[in-house]
C-alpha atoms as a PDB file:
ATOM      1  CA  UNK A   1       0.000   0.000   0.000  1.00  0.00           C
ATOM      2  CA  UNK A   2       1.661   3.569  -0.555  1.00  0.00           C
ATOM      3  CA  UNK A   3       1.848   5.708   1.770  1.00  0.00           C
ATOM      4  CA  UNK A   4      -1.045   9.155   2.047  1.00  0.00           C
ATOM      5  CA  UNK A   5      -0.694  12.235  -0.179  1.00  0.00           C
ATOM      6  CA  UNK A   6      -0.010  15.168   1.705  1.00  0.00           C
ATOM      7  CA  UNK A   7      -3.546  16.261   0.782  1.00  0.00           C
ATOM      8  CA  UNK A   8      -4.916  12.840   1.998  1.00  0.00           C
ATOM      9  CA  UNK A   9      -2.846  13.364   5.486  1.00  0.00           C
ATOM     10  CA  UNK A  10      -5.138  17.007   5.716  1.00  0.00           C
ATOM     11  CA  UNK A  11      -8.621  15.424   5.228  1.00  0.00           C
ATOM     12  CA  UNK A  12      -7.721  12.562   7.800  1.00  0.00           C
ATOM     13  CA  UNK A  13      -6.353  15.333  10.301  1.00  0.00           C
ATOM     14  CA  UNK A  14      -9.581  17.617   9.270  1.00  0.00           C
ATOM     15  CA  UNK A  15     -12.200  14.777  10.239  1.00  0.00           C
ATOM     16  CA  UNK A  16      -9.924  14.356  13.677  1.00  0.00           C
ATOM     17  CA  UNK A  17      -9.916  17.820  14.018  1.00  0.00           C
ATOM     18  CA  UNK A  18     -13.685  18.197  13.636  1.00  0.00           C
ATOM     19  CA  UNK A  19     -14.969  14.868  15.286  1.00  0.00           C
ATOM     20  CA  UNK A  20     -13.229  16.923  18.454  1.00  0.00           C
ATOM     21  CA  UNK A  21     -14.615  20.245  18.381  1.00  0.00           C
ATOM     22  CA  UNK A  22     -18.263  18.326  17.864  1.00  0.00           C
ATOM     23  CA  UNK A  23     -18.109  16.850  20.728  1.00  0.00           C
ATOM     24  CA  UNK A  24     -20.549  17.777  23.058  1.00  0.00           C
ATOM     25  CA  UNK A  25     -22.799  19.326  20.218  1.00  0.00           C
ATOM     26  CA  UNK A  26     -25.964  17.554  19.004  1.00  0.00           C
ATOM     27  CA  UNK A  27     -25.569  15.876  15.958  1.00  0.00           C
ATOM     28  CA  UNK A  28     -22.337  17.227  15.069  1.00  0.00           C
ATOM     29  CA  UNK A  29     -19.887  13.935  15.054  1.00  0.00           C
ATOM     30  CA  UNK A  30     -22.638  12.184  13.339  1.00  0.00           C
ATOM     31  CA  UNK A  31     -23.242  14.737  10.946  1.00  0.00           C
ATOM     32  CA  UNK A  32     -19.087  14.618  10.808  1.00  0.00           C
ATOM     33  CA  UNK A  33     -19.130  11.428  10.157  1.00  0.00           C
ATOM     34  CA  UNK A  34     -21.859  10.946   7.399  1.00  0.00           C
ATOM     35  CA  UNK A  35     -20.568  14.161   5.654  1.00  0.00           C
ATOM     36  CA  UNK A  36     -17.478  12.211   5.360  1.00  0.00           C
ATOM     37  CA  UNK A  37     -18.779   8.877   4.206  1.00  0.00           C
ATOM     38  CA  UNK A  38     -21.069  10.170   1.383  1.00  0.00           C
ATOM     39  CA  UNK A  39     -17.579  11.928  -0.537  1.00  0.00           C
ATOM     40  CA  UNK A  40     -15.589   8.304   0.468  1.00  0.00           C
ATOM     41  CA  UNK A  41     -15.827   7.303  -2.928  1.00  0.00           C
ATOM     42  CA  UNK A  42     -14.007  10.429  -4.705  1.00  0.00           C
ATOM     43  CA  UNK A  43     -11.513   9.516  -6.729  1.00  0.00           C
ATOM     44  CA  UNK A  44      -8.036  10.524  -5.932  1.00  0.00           C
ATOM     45  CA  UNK A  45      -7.586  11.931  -9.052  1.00  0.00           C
ATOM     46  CA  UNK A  46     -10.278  14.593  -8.372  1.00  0.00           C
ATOM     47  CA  UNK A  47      -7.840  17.122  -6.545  1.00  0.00           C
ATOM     48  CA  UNK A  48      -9.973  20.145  -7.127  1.00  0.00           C
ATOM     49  CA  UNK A  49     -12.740  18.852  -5.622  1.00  0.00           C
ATOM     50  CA  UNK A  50     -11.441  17.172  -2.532  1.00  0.00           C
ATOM     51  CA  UNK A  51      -9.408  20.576  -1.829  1.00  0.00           C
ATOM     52  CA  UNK A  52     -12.391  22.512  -2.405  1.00  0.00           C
ATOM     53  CA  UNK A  53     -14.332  19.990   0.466  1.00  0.00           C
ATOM     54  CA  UNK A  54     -11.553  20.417   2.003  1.00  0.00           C
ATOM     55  CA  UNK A  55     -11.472  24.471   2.558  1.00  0.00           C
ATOM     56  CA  UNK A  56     -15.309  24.104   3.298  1.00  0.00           C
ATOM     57  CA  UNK A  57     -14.809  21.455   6.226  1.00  0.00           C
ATOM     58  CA  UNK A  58     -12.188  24.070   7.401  1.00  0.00           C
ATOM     59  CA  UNK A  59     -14.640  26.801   7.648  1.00  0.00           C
ATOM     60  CA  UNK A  60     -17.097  24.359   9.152  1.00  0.00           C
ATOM     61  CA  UNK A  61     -14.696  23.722  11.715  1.00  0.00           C
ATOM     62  CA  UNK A  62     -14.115  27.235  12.683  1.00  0.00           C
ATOM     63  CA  UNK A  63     -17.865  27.593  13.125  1.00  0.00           C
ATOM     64  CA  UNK A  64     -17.785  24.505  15.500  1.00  0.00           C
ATOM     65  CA  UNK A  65     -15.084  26.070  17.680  1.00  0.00           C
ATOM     66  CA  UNK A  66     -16.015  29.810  17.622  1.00  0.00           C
ATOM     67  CA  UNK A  67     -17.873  28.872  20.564  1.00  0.00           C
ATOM     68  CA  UNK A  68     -21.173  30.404  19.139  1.00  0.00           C
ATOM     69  CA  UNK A  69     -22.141  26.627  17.451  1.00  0.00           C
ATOM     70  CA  UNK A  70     -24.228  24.358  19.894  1.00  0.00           C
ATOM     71  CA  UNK A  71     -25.352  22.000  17.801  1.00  0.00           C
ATOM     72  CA  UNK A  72     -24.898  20.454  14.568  1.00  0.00           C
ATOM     73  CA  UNK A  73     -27.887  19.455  12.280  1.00  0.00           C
ATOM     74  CA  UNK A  74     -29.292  19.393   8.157  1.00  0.00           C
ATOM     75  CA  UNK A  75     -31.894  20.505   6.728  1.00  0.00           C
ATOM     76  CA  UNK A  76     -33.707  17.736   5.149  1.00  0.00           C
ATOM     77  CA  UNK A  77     -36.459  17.101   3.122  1.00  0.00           C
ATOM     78  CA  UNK A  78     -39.170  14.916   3.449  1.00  0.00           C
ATOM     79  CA  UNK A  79     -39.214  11.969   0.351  1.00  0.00           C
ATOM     80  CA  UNK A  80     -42.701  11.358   0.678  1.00  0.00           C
ATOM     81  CA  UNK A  81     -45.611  13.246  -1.173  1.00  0.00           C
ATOM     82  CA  UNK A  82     -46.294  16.750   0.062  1.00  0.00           C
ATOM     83  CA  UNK A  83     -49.299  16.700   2.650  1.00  0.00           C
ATOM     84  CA  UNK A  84     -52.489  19.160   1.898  1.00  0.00           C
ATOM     85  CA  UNK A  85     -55.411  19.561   3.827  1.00  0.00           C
ATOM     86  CA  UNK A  86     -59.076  18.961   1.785  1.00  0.00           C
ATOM     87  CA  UNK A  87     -59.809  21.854   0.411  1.00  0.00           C
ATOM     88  CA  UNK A  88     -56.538  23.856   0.271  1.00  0.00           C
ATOM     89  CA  UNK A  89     -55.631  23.384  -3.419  1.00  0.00           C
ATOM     90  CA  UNK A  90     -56.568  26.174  -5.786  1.00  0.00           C
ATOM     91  CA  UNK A  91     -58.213  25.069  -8.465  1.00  0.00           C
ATOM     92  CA  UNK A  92     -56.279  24.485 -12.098  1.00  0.00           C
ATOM     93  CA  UNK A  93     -52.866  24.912  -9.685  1.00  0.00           C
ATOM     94  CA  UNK A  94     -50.591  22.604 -10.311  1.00  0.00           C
ATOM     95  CA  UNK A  95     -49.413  19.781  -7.643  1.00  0.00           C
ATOM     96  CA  UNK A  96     -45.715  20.179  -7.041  1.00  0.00           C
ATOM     97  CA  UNK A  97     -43.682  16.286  -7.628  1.00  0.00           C
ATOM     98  CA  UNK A  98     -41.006  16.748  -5.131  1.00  0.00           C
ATOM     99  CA  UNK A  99     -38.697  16.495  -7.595  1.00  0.00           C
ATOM    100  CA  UNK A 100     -36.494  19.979  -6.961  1.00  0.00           C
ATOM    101  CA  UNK A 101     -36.752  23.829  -6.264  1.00  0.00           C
ATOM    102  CA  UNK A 102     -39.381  25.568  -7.635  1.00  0.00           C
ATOM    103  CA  UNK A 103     -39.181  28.691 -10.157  1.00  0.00           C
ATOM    104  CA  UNK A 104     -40.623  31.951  -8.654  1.00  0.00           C
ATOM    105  CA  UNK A 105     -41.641  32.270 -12.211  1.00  0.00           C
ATOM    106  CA  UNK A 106     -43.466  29.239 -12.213  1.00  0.00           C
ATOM    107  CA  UNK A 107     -46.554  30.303 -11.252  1.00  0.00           C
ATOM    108  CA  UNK A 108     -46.457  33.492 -13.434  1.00  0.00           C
ATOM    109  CA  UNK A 109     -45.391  31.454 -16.817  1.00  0.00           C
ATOM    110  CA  UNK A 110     -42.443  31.146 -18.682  1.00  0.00           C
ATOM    111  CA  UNK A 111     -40.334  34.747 -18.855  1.00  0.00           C
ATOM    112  CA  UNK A 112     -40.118  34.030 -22.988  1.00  0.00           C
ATOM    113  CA  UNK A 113     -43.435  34.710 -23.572  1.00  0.00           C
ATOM    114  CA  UNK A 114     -44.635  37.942 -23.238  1.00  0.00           C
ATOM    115  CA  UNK A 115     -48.297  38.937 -21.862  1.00  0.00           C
ATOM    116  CA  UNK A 116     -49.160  39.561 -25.271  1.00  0.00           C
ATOM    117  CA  UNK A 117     -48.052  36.652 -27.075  1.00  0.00           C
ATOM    118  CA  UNK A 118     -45.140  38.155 -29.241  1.00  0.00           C
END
């Protein structure tokens, strides 16, 4: 086996680093720890981003240890179907599929067709 990058011996010091300063703080190691398992499977050939995960653990760690951090958590979204009440639906609206963001401009139509059709 050969022996860690330089770059490889920063990330493995960085998840140290920040598995210690979340200590203490709801959700922060495991947060630490799944952050790290879901980019595992980078290639080592993708330099830019690992360095660019990199400088944003770093700033994530200086949050943790400012002292102003008391917990750790994520905002997640809920996978199943959105919930509506009877009734609440506008008629002719349409239902939203989960599948992303939605458009301010969604629900005033497309921004290449003008009011007048031209």
């Amino acid at each position: 086996m050969s022996r860690p990058s330089r770059l490889q011996r920063q990330v493995l010091s960085l998840y140290r680093e920040l598995l210690r300063a979340g200590r203490g703080k709801p959700g922060a190691e495991a947060r630490v720890r799944a952050e790290f398992r879901q980019h595992a499977s980078l290639p080592r050939s993708d330099v830019l981003r690992i360095e660019y995960l990199y400088r944003r653990g770093r700033r994530q760690l200086q949050l943790l240890r400012s002292g102003h951090a008391k917990a750790m958590g994520a905002f997640v979204r809920p996978q199943g179907p959105p919930e509506e009440s009877s009734g609440a639906g506008a008629s002719g609206a349409q239902p939203d599929d989960g599948g992303g963001l939605r458009s301010p401009l969604d629900s005033m139509g497309s921004p290449e067709t003008p009011p007048d059709g031209r």
